[in-house]
Each structure stands twice: as structure tokens, then as C-alpha cells.
N, C-alpha and C. Protein backbone atom coordinates (compact mmCIF):
# COMPACT_ATOMS: atom_id res chain seq x y z
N UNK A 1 28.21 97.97 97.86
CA UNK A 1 29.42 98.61 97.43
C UNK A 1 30.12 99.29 98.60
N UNK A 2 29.26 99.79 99.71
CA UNK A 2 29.89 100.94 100.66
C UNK A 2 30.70 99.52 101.55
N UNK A 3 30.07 98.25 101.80
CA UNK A 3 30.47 97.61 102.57
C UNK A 3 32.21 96.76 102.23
N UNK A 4 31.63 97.01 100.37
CA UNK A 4 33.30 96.26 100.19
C UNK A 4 33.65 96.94 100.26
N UNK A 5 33.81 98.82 100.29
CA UNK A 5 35.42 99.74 100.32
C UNK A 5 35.70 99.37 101.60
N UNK A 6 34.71 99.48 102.63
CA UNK A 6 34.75 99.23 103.99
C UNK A 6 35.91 98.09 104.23
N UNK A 7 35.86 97.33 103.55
CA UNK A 7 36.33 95.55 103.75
C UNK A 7 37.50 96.01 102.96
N UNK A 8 37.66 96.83 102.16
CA UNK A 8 38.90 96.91 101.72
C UNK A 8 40.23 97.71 102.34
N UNK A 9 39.37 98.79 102.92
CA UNK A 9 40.07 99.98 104.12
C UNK A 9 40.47 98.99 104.98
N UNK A 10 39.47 98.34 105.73
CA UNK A 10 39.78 97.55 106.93
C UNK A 10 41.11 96.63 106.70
N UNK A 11 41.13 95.85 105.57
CA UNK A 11 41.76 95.00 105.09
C UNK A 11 43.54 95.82 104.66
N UNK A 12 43.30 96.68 104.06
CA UNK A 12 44.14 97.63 103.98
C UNK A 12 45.27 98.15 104.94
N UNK A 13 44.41 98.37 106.00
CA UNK A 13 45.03 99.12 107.54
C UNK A 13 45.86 98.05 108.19
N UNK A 14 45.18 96.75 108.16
CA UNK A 14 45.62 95.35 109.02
C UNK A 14 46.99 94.53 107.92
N UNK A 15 46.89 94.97 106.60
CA UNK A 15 48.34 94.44 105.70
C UNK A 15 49.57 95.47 105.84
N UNK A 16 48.94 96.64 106.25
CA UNK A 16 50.17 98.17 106.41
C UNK A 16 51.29 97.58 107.23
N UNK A 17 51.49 96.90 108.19
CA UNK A 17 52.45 96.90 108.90
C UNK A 17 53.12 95.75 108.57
N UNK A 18 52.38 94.96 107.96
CA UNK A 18 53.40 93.74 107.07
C UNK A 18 54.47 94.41 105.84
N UNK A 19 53.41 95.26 105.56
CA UNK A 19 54.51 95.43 103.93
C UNK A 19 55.72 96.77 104.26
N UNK A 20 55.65 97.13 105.78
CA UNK A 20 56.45 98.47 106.02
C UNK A 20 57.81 97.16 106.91
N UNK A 21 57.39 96.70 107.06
CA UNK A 21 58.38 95.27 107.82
C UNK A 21 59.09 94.57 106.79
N UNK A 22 60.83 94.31 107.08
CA UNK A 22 61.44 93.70 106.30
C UNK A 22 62.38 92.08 107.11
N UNK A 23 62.73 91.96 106.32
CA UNK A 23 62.97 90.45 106.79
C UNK A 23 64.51 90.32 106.60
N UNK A 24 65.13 91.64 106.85
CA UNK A 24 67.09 92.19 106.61
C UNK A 24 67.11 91.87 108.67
N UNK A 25 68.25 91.44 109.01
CA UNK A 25 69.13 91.23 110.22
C UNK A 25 69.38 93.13 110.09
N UNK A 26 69.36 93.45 111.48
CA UNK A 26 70.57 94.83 111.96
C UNK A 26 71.75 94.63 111.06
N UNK A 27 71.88 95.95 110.92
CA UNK A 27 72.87 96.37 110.80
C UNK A 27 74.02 96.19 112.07
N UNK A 28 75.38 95.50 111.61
CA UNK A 28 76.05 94.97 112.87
C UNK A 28 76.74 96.30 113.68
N UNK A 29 76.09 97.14 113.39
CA UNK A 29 76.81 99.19 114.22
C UNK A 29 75.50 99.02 115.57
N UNK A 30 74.51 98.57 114.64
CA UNK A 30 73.28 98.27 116.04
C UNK A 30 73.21 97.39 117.09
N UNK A 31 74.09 96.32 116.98
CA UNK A 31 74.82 95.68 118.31
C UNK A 31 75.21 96.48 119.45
N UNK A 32 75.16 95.84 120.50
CA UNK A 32 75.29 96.62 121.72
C UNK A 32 76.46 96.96 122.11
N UNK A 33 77.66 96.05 121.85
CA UNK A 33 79.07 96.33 121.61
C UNK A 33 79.79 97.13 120.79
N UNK A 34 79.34 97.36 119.46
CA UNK A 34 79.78 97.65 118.47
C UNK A 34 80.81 98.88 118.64
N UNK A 35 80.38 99.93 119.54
CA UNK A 35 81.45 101.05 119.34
C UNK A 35 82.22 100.96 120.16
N UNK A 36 81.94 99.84 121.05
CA UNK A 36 83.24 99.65 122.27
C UNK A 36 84.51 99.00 121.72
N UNK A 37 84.18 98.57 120.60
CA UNK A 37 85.15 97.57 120.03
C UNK A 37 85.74 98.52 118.86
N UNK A 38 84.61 99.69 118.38
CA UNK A 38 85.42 99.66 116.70
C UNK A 38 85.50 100.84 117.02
N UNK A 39 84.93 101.61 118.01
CA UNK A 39 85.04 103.27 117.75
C UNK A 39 83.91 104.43 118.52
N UNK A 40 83.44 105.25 118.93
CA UNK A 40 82.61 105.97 119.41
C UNK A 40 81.82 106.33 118.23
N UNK A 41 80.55 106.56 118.40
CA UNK A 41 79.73 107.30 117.69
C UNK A 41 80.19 108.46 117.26
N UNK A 42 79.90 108.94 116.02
CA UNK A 42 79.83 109.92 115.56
C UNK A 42 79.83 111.76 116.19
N UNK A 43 78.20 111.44 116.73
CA UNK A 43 78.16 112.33 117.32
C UNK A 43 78.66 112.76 118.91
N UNK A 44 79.37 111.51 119.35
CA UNK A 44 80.06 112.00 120.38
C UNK A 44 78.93 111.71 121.63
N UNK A 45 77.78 111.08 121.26
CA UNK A 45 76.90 111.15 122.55
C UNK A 45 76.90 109.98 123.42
N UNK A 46 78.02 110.01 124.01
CA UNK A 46 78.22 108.92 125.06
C UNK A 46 78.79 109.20 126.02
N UNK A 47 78.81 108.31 127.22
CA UNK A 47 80.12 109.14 128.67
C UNK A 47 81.33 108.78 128.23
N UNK A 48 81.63 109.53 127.98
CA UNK A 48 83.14 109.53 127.86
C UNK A 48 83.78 108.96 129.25
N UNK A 49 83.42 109.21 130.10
CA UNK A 49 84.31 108.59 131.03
C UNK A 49 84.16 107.30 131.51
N UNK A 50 83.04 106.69 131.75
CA UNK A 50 82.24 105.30 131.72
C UNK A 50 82.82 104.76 130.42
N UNK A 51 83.29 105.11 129.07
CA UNK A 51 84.21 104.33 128.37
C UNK A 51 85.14 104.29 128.63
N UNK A 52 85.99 105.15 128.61
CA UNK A 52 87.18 105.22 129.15
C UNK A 52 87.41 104.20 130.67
N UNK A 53 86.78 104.32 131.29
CA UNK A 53 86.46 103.12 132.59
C UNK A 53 86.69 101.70 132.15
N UNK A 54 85.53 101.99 131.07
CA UNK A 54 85.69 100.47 130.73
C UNK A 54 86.72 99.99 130.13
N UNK A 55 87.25 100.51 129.20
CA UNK A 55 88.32 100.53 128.18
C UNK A 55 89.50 99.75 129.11
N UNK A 56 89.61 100.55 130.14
CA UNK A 56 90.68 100.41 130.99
C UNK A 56 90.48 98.84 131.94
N UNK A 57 89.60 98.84 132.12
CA UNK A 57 89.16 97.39 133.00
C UNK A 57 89.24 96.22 132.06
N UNK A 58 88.92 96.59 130.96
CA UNK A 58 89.42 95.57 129.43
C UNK A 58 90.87 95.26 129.53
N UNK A 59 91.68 96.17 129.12
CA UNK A 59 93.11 96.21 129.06
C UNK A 59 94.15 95.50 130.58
N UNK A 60 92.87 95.80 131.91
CA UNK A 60 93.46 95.06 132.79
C UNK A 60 93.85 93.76 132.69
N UNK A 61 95.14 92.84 132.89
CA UNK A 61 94.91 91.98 133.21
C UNK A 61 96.40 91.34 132.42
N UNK A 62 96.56 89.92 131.98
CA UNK A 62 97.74 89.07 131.45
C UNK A 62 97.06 88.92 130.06
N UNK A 63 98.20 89.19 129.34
CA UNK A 63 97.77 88.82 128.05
C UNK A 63 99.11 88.27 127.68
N UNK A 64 99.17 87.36 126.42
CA UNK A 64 100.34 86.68 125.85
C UNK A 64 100.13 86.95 124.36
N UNK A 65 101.37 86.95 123.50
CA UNK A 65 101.07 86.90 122.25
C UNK A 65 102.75 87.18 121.18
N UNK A 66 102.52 87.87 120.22
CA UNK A 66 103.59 87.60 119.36
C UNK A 66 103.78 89.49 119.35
N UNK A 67 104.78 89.73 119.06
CA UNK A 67 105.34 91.31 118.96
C UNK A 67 106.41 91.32 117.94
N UNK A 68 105.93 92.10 116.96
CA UNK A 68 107.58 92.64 115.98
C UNK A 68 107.80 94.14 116.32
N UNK A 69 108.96 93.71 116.45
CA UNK A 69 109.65 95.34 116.74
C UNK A 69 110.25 95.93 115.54
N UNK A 70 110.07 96.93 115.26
CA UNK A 70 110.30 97.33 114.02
C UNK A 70 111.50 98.79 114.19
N UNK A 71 112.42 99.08 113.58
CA UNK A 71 113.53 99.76 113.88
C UNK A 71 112.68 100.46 112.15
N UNK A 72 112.50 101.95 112.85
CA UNK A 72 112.73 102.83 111.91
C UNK A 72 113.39 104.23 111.35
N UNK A 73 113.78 104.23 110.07
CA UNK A 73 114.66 105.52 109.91
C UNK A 73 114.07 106.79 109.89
N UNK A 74 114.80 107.49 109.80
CA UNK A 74 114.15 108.67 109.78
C UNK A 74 113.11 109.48 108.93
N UNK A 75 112.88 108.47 107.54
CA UNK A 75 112.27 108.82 106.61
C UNK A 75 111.13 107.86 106.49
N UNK A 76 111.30 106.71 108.03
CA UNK A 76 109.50 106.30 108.41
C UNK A 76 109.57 105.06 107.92
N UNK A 77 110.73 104.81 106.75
CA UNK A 77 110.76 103.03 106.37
C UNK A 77 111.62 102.14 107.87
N UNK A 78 111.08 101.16 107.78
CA UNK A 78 111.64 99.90 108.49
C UNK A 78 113.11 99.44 108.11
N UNK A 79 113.54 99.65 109.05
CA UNK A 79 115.19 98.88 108.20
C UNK A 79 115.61 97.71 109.20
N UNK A 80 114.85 97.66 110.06
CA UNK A 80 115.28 96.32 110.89
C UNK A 80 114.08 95.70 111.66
N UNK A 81 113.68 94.38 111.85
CA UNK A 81 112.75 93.86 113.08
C UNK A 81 113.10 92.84 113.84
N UNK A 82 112.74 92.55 114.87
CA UNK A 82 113.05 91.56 115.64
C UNK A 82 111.61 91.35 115.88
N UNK A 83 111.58 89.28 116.26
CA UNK A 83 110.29 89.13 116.54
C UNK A 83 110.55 88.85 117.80
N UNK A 84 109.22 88.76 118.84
CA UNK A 84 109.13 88.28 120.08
C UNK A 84 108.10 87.48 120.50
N UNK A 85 108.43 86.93 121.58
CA UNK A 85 106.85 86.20 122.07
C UNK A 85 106.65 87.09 123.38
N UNK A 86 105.61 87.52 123.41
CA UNK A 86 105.60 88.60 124.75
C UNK A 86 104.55 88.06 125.84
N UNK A 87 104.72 88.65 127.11
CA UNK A 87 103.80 88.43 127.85
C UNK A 87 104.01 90.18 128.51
N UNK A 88 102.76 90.40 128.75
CA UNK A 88 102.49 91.84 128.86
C UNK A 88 101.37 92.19 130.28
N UNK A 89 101.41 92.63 131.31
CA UNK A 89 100.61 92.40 132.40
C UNK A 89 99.98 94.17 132.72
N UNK A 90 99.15 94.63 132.36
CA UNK A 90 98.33 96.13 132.93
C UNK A 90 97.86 96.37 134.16
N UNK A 91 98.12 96.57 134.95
CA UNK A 91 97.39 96.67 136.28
C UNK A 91 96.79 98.02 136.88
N UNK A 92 95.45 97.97 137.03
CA UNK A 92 94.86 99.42 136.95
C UNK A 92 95.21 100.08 138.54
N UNK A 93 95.27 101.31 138.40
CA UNK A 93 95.27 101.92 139.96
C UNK A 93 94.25 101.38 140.77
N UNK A 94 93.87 101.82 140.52
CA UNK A 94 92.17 101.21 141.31
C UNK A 94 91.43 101.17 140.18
N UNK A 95 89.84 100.29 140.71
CA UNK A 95 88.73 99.98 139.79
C UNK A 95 88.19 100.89 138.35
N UNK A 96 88.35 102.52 138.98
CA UNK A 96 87.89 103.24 138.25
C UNK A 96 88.79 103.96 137.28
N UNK A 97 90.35 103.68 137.66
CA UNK A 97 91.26 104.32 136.59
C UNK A 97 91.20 104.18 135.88
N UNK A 98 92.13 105.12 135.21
CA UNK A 98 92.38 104.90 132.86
C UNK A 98 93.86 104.87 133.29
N UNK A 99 94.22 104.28 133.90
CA UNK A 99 96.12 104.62 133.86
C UNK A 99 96.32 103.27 134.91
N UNK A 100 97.55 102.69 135.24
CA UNK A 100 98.22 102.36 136.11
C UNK A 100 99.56 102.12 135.79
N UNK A 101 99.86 100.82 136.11
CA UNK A 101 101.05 99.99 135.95
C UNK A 101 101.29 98.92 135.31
N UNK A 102 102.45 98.42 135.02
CA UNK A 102 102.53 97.14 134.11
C UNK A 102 104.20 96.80 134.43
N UNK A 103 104.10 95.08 133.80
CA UNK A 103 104.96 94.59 133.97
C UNK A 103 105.13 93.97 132.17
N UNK A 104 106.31 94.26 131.32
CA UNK A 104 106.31 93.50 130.13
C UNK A 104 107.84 92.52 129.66
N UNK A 105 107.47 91.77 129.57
CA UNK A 105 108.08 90.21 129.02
C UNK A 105 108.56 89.59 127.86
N UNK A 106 109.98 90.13 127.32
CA UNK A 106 109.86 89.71 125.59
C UNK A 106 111.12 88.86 125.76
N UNK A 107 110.81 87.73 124.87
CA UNK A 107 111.22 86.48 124.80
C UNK A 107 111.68 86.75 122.88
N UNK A 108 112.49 86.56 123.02
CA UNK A 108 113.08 86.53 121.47
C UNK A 108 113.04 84.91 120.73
N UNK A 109 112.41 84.98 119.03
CA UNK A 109 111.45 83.63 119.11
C UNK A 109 113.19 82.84 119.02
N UNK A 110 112.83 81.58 119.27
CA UNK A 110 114.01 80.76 119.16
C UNK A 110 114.46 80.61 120.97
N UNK A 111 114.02 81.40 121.45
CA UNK A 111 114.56 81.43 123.21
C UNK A 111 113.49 80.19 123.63
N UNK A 112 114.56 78.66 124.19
CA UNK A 112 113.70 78.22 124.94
C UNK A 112 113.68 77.85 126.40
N UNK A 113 114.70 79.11 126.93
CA UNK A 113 114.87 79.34 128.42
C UNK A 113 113.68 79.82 128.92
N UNK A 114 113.51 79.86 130.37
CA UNK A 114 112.97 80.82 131.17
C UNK A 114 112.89 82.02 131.30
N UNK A 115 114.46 82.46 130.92
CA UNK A 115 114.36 83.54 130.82
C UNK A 115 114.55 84.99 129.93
N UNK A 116 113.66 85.59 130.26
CA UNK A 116 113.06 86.73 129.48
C UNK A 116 114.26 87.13 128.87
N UNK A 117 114.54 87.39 127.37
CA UNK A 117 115.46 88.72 126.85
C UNK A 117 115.36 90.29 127.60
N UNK A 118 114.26 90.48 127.54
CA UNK A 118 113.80 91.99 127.54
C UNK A 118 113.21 92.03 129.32
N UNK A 119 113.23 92.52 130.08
CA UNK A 119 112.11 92.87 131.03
C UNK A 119 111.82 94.31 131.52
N UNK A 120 110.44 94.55 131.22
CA UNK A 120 110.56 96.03 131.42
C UNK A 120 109.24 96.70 132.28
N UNK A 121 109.51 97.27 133.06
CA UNK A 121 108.33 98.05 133.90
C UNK A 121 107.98 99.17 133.25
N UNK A 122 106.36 99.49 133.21
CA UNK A 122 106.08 100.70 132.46
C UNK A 122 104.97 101.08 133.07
N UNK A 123 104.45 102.88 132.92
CA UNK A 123 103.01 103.07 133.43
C UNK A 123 102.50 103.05 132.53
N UNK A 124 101.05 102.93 132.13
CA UNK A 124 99.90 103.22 131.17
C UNK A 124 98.41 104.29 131.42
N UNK A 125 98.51 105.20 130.78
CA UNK A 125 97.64 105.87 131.09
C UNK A 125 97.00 106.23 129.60
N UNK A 126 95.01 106.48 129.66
CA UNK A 126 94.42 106.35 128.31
C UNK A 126 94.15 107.83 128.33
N UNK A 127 94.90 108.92 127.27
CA UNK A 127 94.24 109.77 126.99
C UNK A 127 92.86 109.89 126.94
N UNK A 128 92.11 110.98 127.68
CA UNK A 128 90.27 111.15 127.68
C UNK A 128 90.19 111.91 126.15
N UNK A 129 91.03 112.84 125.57
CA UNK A 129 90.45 113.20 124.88
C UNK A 129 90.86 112.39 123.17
N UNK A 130 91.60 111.68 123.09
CA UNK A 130 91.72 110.66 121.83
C UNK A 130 91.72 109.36 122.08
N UNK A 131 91.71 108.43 123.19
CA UNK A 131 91.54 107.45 123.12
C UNK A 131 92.95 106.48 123.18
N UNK A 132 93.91 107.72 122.82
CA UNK A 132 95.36 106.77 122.74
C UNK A 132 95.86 106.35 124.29
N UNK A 133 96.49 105.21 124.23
CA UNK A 133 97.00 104.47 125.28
C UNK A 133 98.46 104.92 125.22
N UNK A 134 98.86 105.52 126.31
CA UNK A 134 100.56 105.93 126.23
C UNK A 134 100.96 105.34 127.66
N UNK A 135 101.98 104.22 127.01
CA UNK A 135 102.97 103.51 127.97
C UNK A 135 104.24 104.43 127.83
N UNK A 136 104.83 104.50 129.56
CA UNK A 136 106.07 105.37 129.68
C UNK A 136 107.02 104.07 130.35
N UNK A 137 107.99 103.14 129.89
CA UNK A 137 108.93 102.42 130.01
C UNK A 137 110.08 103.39 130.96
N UNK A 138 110.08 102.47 132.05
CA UNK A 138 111.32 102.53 132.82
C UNK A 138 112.51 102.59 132.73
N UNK A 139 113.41 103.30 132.08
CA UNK A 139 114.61 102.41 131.65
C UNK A 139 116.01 103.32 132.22
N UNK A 140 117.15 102.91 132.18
CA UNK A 140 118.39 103.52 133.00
C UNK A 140 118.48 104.87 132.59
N UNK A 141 118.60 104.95 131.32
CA UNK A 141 119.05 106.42 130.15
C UNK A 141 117.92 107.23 129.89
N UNK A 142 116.84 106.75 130.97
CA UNK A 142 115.75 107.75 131.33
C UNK A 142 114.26 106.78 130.35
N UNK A 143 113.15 107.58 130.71
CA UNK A 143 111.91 107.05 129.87
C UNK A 143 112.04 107.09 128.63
N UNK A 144 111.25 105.74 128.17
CA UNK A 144 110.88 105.48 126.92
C UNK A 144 109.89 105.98 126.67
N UNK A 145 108.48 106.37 125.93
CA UNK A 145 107.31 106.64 125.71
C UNK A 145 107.06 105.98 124.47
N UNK A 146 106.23 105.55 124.72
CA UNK A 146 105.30 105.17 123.26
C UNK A 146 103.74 105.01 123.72
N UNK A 147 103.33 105.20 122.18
CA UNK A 147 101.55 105.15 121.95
C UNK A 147 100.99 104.23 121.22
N UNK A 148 99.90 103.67 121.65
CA UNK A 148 98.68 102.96 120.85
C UNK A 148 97.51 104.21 120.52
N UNK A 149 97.78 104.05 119.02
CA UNK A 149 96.39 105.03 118.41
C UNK A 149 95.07 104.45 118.60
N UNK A 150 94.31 105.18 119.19
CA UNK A 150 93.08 103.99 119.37
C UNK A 150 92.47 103.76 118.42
N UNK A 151 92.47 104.48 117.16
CA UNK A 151 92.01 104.17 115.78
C UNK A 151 92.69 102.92 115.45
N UNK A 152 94.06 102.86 115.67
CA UNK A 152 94.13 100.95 115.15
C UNK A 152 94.78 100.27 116.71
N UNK A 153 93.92 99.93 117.30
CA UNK A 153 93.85 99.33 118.22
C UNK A 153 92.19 98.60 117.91
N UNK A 154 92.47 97.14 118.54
CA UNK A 154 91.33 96.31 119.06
C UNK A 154 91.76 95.65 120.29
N UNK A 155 90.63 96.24 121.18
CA UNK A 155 90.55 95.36 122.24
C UNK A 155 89.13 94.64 122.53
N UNK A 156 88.92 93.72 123.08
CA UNK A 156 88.19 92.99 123.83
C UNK A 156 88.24 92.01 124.13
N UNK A 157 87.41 91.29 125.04
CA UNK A 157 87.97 90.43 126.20
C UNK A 157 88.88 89.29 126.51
N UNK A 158 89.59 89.04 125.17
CA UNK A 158 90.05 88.10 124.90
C UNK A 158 91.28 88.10 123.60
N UNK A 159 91.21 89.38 123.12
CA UNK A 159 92.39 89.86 122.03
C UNK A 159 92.43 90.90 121.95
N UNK A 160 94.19 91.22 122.16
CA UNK A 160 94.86 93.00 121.90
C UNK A 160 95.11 92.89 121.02
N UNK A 161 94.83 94.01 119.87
CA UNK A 161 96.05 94.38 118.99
C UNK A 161 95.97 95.48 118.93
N UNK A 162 97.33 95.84 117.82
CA UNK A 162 97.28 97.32 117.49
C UNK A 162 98.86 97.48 117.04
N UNK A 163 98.80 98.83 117.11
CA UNK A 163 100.38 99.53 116.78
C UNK A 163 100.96 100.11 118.20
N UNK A 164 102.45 99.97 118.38
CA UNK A 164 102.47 101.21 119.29
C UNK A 164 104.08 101.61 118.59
N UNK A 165 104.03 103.03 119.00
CA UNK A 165 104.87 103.97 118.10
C UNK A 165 105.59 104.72 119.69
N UNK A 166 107.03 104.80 118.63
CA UNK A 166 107.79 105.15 119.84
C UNK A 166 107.74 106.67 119.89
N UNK A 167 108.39 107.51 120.83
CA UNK A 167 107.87 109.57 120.53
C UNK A 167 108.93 109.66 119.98
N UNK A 168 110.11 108.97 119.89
CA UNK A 168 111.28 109.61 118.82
C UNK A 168 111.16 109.04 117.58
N UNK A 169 110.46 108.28 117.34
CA UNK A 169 109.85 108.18 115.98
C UNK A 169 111.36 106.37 115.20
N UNK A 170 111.52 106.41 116.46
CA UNK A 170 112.65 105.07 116.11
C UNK A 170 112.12 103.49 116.30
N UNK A 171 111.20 103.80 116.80
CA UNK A 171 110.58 102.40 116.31
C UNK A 171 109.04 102.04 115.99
N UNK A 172 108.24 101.10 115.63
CA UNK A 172 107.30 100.77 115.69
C UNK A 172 107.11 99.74 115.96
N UNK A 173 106.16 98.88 116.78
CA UNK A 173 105.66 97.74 117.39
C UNK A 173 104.10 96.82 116.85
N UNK A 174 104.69 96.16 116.11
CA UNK A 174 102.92 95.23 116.01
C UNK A 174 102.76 94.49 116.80
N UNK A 175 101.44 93.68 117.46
CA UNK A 175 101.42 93.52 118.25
C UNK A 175 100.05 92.46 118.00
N UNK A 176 100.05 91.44 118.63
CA UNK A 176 98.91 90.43 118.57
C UNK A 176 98.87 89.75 120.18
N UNK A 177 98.16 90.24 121.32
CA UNK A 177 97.61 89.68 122.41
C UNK A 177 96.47 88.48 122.77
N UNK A 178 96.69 87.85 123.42
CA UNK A 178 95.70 87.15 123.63
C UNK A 178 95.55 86.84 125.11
N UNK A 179 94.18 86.83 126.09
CA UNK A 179 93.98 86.95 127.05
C UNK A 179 94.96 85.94 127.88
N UNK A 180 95.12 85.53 129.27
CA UNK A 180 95.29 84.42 129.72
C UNK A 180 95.74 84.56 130.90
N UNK A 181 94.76 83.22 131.74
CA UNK A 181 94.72 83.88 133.62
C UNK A 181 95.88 83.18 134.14
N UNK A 182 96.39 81.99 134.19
CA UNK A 182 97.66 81.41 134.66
C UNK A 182 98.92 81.27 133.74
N UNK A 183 100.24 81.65 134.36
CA UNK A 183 101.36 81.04 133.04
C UNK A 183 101.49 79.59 133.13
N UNK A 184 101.09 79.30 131.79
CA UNK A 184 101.62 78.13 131.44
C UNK A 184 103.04 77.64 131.56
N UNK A 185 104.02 78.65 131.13
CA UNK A 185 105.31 78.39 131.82
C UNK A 185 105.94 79.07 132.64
N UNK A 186 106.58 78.58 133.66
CA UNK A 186 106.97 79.49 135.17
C UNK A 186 108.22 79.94 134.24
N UNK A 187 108.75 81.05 134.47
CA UNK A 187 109.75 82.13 133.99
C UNK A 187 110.57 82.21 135.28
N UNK A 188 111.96 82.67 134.95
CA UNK A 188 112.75 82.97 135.97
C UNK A 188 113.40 84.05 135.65
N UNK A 189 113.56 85.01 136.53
CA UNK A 189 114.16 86.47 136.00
C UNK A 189 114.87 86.49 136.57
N UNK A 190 116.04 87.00 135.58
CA UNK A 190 117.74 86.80 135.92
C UNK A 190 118.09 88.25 136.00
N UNK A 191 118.19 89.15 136.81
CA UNK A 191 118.69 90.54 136.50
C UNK A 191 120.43 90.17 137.00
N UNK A 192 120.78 90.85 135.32
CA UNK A 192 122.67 91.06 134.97
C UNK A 192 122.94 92.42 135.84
N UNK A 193 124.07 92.46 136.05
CA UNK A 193 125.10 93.85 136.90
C UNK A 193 125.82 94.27 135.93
């Protein structure tokens, strides 16, 4: 009798780690990417600045894609949009910045010239403490400003999106990017007097 409890303990100890083991995939938050793409942890325990680094080395680079511009009133509804096909270029200060420069490209759909409707130079710099991306547009009648909330923003290596919102509250921008290292079509920029 002492030898079967024995055989049963033994037997016992060696099934424990089968039946505490399940046969469920991660949870997809336990991916190694996961908060680079959807959001920071909770508790905030990460470098903030090593994201922000990265964030920014993401955003470097040519991207192409579709843009509606959205004209809004003062009470936040849409009363007008125009669509575009954009090409949009970020260029970081150096390796380790959250800010530089850019060059952006809007082609109004139906345009099948070379050249650009829109062309506009802007800086970009990523707030450290929210995450928002604020482009400041070049323009005659002084700067434009607008923001990407990083709450609806997606980036990674190969697709932008998001919102960006103007600071006078007159327009809004959707926005669908997609990576890409050479132009497929050579552009010619016509600057009018």
C-alpha cells in the first residue's frame, strides 16, 4: 500500500505541469511589436526616448497614398472635401531626432500632369510627452500648423495613417500612406509668380 501512494505522488508530481499548461497562442499585446504599433504600455515602463527615436526613424522616408481634405465649420461638421493623391517625404535631422523636415505633394484625383496642385515645405517634430506629430507648413500668409494624434495614428514600416487637424480648427485631413523607395513617376514642379 505505502508503495502505491508512493507511485501515485510520484506519478502525480510528473502530470502537474501538463495539466497547469494550455494549448491557447499569446495573447497578440505579447508580441514584441505590439505597443510600437498600437500604443505604450499602461504603466508607462518604457524609454520614452528610444521610442520616440524610433517612431521617428519609422516616419523617415517617401511615402505615397490617397488624402481627403476636409473643410470644417465652426461647429466641427465637414462642409467641403477635396480628394488627393499625395506624395509626402519626412526627413529626420539627424539619426537620433523626433523632428526634422519634409517635402509634401498633392495631386488633385483626375490630375494627369506632372505637375503637383499643391507643393508644400513643412517641419515635423514628435511631441515627448503625447506622442502627437505636429507639422508646421511653410506658407506666404505665415505658418500653417497641424497635428497627428498619436492615438489615431498607425505607423509601421510600410503604412501611414491617421488624422491630422489643423490649430484653427478649419480643416481636417485623412490620410492613407504607403511606403515607397523610387518615384514611379518623374514630377515636374512648376512654381507660378
Amino acid at each position: 500500500m505505502r508503495k502505491m501512494i508512493t507511485w501515485m505522488a510520484v506519478a502525480a508530481i510528473a502530470v502537474l505541469p501538463l495539466a497547469l499548461t494550455g494549448c491557447e497562442e499569446d495573447h497578440y499585446y505579447q508580441t514584441d511589436n505590439y505597443y510600437y504599433h498600437y500604443g505604450r504600455d499602461q504603466q508607462g515602463q518604457n524609454n520614452d526616448d528610444d521610442f520616440w527615436i524610433s517612431m521617428a526613424q519609422t516616419m523617415a522616408g517617401k511615402w505615397r497614398g490617397t488624402l481627403r481634405a476636409y473643410e470644417v465649420d465652426k461647429s466641427g461638421k465637414a462642409v467641403d472635401s477635396v480628394d488627393f493623391s499625395t506624395d509626402i517625404e519626412f526627413i529626420q535631422r539627424h539619426s537620433r531626432a523626433i523632428g526634422g523636415t519634409g517635402m509634401q505633394y498633392d495631386f488633385k484625383k483626375g490630375n494627369q500632369s506632372d505637375n503637383a496642385d499643391y507643393v508644400r515645405a513643412f517641419s515635423w517634430e514628435i511631441d515627448r510627452q503625447s506622442g502627437d506629430v505636429y507639422l508646421t507648413y511653410k506658407e506666404q500668409k505665415g505658418d500653417y500648423k497641424m497635428r497627428i494624434p498619436y492615438k489615431e495614428l498607425n505607423l509601421n514600416d510600410r503604412v501611414f495613417t491617421g488624422f491630422l487637424y489643423a490649430a484653427d480648427g478649419g480643416e481636417v485631413d485623412d490620410f492613407y500612406f504607403e511606403r515607397y523607395l523610387t518615384n514611379a513617376k518623374q514630377m515636374k514642379i512648376v512654381f507660378e509668380e
